[in-house]
PDB file of N, CA and C in Angstrom:
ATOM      1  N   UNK A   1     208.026 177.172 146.378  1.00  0.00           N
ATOM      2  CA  UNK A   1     208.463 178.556 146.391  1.00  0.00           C
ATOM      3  C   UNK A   1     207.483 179.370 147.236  1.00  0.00           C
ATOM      4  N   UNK A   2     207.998 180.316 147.966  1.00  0.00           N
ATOM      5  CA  UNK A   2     206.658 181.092 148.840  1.00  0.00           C
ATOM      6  C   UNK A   2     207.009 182.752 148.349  1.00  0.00           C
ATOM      7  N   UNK A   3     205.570 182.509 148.276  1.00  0.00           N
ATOM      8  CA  UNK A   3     205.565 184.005 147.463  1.00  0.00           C
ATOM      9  C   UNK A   3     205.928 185.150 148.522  1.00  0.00           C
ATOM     10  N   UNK A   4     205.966 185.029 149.457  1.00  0.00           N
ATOM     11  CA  UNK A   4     206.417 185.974 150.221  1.00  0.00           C
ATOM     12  C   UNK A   4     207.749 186.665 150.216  1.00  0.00           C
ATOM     13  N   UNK A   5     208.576 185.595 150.141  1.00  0.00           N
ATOM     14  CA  UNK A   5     209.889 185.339 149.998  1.00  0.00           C
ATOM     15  C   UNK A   5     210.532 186.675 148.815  1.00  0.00           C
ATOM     16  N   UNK A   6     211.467 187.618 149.182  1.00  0.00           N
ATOM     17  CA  UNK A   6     212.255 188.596 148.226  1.00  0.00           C
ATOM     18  C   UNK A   6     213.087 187.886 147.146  1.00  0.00           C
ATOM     19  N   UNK A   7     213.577 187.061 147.390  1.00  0.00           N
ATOM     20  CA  UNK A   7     214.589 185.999 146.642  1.00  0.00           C
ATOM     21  C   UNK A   7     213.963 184.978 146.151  1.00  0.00           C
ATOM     22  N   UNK A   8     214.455 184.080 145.081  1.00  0.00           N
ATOM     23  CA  UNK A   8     214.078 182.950 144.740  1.00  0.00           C
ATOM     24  C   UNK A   8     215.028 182.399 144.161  1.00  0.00           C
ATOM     25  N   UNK A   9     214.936 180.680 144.304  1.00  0.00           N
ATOM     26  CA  UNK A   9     216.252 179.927 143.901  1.00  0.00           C
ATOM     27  C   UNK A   9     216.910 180.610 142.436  1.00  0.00           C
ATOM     28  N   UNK A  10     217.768 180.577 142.609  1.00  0.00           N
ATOM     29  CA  UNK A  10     218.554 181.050 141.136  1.00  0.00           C
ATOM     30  C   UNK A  10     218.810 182.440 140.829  1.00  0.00           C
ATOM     31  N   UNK A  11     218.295 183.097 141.455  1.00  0.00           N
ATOM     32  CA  UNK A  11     218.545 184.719 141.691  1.00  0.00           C
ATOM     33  C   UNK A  11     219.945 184.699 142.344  1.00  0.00           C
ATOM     34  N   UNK A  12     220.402 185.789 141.080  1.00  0.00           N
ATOM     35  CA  UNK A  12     222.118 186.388 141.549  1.00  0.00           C
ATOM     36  C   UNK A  12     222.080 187.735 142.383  1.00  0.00           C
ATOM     37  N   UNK A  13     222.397 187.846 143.756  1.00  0.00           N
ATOM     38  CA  UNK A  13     222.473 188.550 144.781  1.00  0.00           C
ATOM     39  C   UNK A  13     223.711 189.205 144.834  1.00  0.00           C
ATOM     40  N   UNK A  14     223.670 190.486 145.202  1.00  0.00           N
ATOM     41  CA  UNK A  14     225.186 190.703 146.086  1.00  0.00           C
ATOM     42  C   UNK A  14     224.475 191.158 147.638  1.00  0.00           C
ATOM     43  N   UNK A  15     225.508 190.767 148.288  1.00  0.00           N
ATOM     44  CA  UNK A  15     225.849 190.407 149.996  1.00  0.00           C
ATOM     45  C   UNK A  15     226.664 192.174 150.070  1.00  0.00           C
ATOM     46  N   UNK A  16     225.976 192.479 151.382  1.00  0.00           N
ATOM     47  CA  UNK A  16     226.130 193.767 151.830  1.00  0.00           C
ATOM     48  C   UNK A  16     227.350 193.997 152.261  1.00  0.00           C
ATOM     49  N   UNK A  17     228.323 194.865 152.452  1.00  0.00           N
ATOM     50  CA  UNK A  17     229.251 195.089 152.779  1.00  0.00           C
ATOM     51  C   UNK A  17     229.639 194.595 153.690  1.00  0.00           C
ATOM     52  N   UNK A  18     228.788 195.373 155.254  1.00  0.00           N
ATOM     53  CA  UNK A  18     228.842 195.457 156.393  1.00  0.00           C
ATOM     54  C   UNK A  18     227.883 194.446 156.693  1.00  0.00           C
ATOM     55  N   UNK A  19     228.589 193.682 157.529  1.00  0.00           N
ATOM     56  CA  UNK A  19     227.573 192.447 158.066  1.00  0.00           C
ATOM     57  C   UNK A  19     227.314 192.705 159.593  1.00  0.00           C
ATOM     58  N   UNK A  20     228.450 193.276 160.274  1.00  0.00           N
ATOM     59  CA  UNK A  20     228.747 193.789 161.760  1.00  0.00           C
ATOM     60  C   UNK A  20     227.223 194.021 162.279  1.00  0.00           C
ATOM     61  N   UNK A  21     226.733 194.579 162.190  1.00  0.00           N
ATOM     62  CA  UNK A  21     225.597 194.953 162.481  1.00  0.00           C
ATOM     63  C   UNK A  21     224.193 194.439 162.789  1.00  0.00           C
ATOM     64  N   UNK A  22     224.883 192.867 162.680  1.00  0.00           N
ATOM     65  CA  UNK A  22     223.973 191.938 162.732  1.00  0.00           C
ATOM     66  C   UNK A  22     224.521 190.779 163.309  1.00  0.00           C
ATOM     67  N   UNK A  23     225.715 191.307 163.653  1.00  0.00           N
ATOM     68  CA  UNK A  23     226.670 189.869 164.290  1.00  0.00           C
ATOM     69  C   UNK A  23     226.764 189.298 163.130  1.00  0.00           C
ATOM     70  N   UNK A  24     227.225 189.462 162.413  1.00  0.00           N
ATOM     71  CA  UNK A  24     227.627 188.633 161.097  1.00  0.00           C
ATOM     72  C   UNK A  24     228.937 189.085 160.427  1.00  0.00           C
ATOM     73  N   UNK A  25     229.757 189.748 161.284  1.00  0.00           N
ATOM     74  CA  UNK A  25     231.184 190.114 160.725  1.00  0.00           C
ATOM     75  C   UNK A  25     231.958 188.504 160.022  1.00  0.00           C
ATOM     76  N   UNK A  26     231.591 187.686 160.663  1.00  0.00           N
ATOM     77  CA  UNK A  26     232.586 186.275 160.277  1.00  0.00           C
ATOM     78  C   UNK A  26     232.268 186.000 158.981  1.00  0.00           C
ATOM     79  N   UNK A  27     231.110 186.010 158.604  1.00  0.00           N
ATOM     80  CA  UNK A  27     229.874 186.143 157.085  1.00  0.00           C
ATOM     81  C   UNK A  27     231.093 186.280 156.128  1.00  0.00           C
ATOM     82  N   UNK A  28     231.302 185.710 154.709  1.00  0.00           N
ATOM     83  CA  UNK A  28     231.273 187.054 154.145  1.00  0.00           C
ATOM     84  C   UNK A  28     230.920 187.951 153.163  1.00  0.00           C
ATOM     85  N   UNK A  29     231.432 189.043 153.336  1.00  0.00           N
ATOM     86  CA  UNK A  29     230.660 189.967 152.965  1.00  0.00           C
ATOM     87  C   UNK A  29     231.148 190.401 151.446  1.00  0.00           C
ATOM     88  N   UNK A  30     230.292 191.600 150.906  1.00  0.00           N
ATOM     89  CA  UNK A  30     230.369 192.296 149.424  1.00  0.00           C
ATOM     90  C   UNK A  30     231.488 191.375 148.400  1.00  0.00           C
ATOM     91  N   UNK A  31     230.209 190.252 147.766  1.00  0.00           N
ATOM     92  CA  UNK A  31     230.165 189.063 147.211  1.00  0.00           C
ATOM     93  C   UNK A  31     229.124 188.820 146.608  1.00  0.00           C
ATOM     94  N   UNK A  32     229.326 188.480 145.265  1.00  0.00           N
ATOM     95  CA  UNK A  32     228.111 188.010 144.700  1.00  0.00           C
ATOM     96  C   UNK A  32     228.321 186.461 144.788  1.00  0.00           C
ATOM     97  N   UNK A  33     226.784 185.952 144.904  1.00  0.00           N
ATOM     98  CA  UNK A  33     226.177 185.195 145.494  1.00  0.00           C
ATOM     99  C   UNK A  33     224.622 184.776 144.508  1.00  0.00           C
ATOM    100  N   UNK A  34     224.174 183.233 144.152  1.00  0.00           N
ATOM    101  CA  UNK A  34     223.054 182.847 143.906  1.00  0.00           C
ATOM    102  C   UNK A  34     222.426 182.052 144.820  1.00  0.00           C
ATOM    103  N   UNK A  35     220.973 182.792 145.003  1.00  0.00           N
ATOM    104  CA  UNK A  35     220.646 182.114 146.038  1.00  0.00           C
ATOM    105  C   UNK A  35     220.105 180.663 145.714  1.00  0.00           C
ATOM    106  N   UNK A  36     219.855 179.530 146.783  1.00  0.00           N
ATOM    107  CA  UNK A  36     220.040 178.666 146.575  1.00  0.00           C
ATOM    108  C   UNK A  36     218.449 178.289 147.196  1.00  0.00           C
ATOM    109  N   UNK A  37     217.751 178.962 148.203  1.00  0.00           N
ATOM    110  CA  UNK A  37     216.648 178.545 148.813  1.00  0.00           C
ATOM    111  C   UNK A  37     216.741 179.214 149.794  1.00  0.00           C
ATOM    112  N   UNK A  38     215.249 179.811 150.383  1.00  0.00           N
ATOM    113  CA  UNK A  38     215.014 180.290 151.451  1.00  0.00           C
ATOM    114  C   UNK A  38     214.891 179.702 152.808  1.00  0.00           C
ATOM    115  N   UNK A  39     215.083 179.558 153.939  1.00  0.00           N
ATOM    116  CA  UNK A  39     214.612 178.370 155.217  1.00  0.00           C
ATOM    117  C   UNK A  39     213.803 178.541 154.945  1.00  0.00           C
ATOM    118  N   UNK A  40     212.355 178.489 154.571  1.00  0.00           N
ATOM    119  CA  UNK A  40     211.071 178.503 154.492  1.00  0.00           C
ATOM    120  C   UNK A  40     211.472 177.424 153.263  1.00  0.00           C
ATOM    121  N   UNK A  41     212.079 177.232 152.300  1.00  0.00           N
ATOM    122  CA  UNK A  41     211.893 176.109 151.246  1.00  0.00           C
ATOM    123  C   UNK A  41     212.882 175.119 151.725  1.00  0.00           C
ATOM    124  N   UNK A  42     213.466 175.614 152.633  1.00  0.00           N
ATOM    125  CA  UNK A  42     214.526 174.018 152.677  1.00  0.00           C
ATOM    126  C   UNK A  42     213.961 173.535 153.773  1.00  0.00           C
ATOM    127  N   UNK A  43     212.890 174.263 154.605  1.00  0.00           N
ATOM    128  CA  UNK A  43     212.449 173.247 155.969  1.00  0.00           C
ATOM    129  C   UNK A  43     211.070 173.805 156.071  1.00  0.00           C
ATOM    130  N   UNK A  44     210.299 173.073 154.932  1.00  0.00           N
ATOM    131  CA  UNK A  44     208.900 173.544 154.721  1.00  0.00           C
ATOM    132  C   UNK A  44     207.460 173.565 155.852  1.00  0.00           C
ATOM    133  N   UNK A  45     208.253 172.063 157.169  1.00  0.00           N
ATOM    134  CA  UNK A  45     207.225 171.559 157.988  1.00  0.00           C
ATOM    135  C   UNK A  45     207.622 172.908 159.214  1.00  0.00           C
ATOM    136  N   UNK A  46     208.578 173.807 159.250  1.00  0.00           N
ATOM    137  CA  UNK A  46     208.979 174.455 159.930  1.00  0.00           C
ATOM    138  C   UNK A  46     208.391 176.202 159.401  1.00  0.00           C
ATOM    139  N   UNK A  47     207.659 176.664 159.785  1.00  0.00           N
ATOM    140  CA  UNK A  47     207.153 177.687 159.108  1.00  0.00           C
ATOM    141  C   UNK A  47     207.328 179.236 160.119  1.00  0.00           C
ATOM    142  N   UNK A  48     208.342 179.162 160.664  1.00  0.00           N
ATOM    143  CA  UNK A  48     208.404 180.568 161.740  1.00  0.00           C
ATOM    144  C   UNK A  48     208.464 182.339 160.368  1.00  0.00           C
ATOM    145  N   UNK A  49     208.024 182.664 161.255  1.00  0.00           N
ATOM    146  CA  UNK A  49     207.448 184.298 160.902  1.00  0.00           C
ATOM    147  C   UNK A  49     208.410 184.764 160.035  1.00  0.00           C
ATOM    148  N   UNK A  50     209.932 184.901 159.689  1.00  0.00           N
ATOM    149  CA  UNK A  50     210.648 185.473 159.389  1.00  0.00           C
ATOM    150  C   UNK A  50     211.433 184.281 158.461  1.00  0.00           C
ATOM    151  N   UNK A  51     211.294 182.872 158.567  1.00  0.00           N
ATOM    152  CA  UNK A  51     212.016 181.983 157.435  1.00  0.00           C
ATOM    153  C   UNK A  51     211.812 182.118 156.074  1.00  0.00           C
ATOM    154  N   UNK A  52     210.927 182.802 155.872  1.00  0.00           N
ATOM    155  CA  UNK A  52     211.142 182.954 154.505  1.00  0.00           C
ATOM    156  C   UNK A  52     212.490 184.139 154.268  1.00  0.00           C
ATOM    157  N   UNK A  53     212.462 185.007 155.037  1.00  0.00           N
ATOM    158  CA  UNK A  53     213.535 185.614 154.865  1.00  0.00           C
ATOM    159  C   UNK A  53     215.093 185.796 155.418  1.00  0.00           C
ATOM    160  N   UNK A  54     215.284 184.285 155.405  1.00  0.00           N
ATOM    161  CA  UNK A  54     216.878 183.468 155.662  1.00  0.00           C
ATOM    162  C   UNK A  54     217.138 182.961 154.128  1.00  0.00           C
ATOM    163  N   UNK A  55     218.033 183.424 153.788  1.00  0.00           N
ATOM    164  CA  UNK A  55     218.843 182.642 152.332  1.00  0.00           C
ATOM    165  C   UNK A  55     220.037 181.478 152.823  1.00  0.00           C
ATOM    166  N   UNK A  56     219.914 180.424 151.994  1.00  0.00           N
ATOM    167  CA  UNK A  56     221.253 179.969 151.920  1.00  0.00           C
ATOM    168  C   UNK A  56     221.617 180.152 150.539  1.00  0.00           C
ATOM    169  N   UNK A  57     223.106 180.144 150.599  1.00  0.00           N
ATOM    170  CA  UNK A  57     223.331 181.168 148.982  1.00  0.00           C
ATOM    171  C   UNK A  57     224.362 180.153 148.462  1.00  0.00           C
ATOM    172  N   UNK A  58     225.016 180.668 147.326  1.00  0.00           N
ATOM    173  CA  UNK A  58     226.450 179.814 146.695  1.00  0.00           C
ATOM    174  C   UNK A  58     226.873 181.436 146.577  1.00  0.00           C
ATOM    175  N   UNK A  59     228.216 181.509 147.341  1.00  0.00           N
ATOM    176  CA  UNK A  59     229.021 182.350 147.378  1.00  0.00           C
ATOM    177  C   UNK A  59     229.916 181.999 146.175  1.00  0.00           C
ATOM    178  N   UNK A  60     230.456 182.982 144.762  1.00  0.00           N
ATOM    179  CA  UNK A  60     231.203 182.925 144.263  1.00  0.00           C
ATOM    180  C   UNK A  60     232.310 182.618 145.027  1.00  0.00           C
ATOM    181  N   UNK A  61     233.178 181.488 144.514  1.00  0.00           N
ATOM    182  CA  UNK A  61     234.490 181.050 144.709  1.00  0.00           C
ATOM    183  C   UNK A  61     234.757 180.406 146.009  1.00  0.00           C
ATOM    184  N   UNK A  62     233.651 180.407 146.739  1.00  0.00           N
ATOM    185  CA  UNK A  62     233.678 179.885 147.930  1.00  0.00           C
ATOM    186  C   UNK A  62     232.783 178.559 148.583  1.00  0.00           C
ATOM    187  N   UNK A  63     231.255 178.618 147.804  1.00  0.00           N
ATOM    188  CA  UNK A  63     230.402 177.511 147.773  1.00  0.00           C
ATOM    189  C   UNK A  63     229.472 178.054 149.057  1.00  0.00           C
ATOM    190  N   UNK A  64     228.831 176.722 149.087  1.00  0.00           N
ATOM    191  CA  UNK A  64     227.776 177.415 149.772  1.00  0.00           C
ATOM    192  C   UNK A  64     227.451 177.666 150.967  1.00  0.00           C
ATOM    193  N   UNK A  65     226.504 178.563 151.683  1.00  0.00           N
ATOM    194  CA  UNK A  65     226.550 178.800 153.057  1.00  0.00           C
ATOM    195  C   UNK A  65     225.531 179.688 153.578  1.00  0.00           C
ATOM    196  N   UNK A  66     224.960 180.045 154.412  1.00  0.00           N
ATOM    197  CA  UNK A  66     223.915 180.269 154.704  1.00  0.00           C
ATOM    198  C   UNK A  66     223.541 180.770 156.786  1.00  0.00           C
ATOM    199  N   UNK A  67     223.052 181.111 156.672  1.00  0.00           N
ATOM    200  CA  UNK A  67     221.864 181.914 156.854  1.00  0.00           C
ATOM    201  C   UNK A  67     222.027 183.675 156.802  1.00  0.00           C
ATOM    202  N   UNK A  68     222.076 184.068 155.419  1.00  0.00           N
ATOM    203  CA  UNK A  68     221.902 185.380 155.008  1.00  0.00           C
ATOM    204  C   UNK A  68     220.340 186.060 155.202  1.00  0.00           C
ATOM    205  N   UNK A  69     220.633 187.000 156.015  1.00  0.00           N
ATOM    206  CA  UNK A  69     219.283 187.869 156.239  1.00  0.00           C
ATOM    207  C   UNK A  69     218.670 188.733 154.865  1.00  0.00           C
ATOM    208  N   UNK A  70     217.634 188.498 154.772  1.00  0.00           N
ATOM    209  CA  UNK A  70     216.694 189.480 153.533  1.00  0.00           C
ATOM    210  C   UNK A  70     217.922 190.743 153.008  1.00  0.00           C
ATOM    211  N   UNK A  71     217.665 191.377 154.354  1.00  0.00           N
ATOM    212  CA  UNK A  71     217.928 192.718 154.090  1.00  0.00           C
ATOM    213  C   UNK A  71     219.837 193.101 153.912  1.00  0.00           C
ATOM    214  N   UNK A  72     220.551 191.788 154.012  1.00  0.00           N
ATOM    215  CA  UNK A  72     221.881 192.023 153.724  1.00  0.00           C
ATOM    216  C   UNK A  72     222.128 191.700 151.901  1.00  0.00           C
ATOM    217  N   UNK A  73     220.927 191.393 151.502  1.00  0.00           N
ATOM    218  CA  UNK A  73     220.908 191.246 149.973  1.00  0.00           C
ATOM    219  C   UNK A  73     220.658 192.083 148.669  1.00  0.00           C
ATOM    220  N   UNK A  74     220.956 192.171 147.851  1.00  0.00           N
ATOM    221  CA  UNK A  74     220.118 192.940 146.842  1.00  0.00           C
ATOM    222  C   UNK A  74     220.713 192.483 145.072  1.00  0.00           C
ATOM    223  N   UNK A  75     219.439 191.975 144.542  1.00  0.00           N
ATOM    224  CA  UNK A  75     219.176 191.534 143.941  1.00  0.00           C
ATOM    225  C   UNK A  75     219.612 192.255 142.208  1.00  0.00           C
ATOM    226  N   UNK A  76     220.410 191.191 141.696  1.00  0.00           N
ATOM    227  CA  UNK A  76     221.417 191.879 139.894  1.00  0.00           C
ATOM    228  C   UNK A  76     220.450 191.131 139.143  1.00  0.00           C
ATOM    229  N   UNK A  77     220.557 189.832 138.929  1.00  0.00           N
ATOM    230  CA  UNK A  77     219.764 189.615 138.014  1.00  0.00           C
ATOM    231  C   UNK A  77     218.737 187.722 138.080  1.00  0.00           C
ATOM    232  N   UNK A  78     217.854 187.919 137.970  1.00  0.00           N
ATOM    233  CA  UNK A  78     217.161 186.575 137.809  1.00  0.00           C
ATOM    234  C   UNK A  78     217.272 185.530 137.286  1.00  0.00           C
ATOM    235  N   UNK A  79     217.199 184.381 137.616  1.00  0.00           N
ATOM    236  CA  UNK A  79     217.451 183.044 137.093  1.00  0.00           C
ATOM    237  C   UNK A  79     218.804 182.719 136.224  1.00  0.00           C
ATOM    238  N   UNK A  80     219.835 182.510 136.930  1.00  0.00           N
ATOM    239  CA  UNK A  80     220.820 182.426 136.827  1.00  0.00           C
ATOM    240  C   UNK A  80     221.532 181.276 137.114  1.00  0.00           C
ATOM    241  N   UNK A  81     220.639 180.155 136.557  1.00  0.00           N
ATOM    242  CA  UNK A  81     221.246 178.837 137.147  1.00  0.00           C
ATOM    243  C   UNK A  81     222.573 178.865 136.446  1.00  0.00           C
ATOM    244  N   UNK A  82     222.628 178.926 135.034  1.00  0.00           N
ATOM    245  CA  UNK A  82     223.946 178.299 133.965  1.00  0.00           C
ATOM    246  C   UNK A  82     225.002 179.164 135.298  1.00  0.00           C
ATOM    247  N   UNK A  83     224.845 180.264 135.086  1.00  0.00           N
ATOM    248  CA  UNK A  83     226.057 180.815 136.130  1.00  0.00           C
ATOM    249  C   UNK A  83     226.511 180.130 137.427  1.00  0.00           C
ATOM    250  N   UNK A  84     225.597 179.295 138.149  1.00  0.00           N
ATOM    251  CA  UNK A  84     225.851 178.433 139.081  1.00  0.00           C
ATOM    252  C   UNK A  84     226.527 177.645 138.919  1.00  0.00           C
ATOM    253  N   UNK A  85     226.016 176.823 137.677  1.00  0.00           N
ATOM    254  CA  UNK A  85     226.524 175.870 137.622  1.00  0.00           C
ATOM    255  C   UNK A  85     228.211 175.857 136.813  1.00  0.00           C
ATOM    256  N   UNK A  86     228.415 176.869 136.369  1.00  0.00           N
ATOM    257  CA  UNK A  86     229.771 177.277 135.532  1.00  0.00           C
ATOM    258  C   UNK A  86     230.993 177.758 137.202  1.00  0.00           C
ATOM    259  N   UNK A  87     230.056 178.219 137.866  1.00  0.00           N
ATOM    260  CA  UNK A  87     230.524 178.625 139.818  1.00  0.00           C
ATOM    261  C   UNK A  87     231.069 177.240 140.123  1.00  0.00           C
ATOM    262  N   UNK A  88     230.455 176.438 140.245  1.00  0.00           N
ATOM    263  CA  UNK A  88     230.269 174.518 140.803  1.00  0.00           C
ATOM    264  C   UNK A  88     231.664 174.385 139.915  1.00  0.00           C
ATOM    265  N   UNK A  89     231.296 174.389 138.763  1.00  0.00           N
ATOM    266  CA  UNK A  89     232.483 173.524 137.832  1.00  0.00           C
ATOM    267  C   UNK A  89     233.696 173.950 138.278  1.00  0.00           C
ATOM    268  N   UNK A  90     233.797 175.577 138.150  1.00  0.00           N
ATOM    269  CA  UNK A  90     235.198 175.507 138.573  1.00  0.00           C
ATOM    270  C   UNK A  90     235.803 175.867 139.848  1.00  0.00           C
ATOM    271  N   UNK A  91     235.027 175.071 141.115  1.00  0.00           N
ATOM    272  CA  UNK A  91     235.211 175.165 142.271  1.00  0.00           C
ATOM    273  C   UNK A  91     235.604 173.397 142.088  1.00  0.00           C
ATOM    274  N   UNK A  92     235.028 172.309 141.511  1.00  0.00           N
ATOM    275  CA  UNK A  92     235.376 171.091 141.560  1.00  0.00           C
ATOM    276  C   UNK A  92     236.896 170.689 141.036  1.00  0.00           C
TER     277      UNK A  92
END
């Protein structure tokens, strides 16, 4: 885990409305979302300036996907695995 990092695995996010603004209209958007790991934790030997603040997330109803910027996030509530995993079940 890097302490730098705004997010941490298992944190329930919602995803910003407007993604446009970042070239991220295809994204999508105003969705809650648990994050799943930062690029700084999923590619640890890779350490650029700003990976800690890339999410890959589990999009409610949709699964997972990624590279969400810091600042298109904001944070409901902490450690929220059971909710993930109740997400997983009934996506299988």
């Amino acid at each position: 885990m890097n302490k730098k990092q705004k997010f941490h695995r298992y944190d329930l996010v919602r995803i910003a409305k407007n993604l446009s603004k970042d070239n991220m209209s295809h994204f999508t958007s105003d969705r809650n979302a648990i994050v799943l790991g930062s690029y700084a934790d999923e590619f640890p030997h890779w350490s650029g300036l700003d990976s800690h603040k890339e999410y890959d997330l589990y999009v409610e109803g949709e699964g997972e996907t990624a590279w969400y910027l810091e600042k298109q996030l904001t944070l409901i509530k902490k450690n929220q695995q059971k909710l993930l995993e109740k997400w997983r079940k009934i996506r299988s």
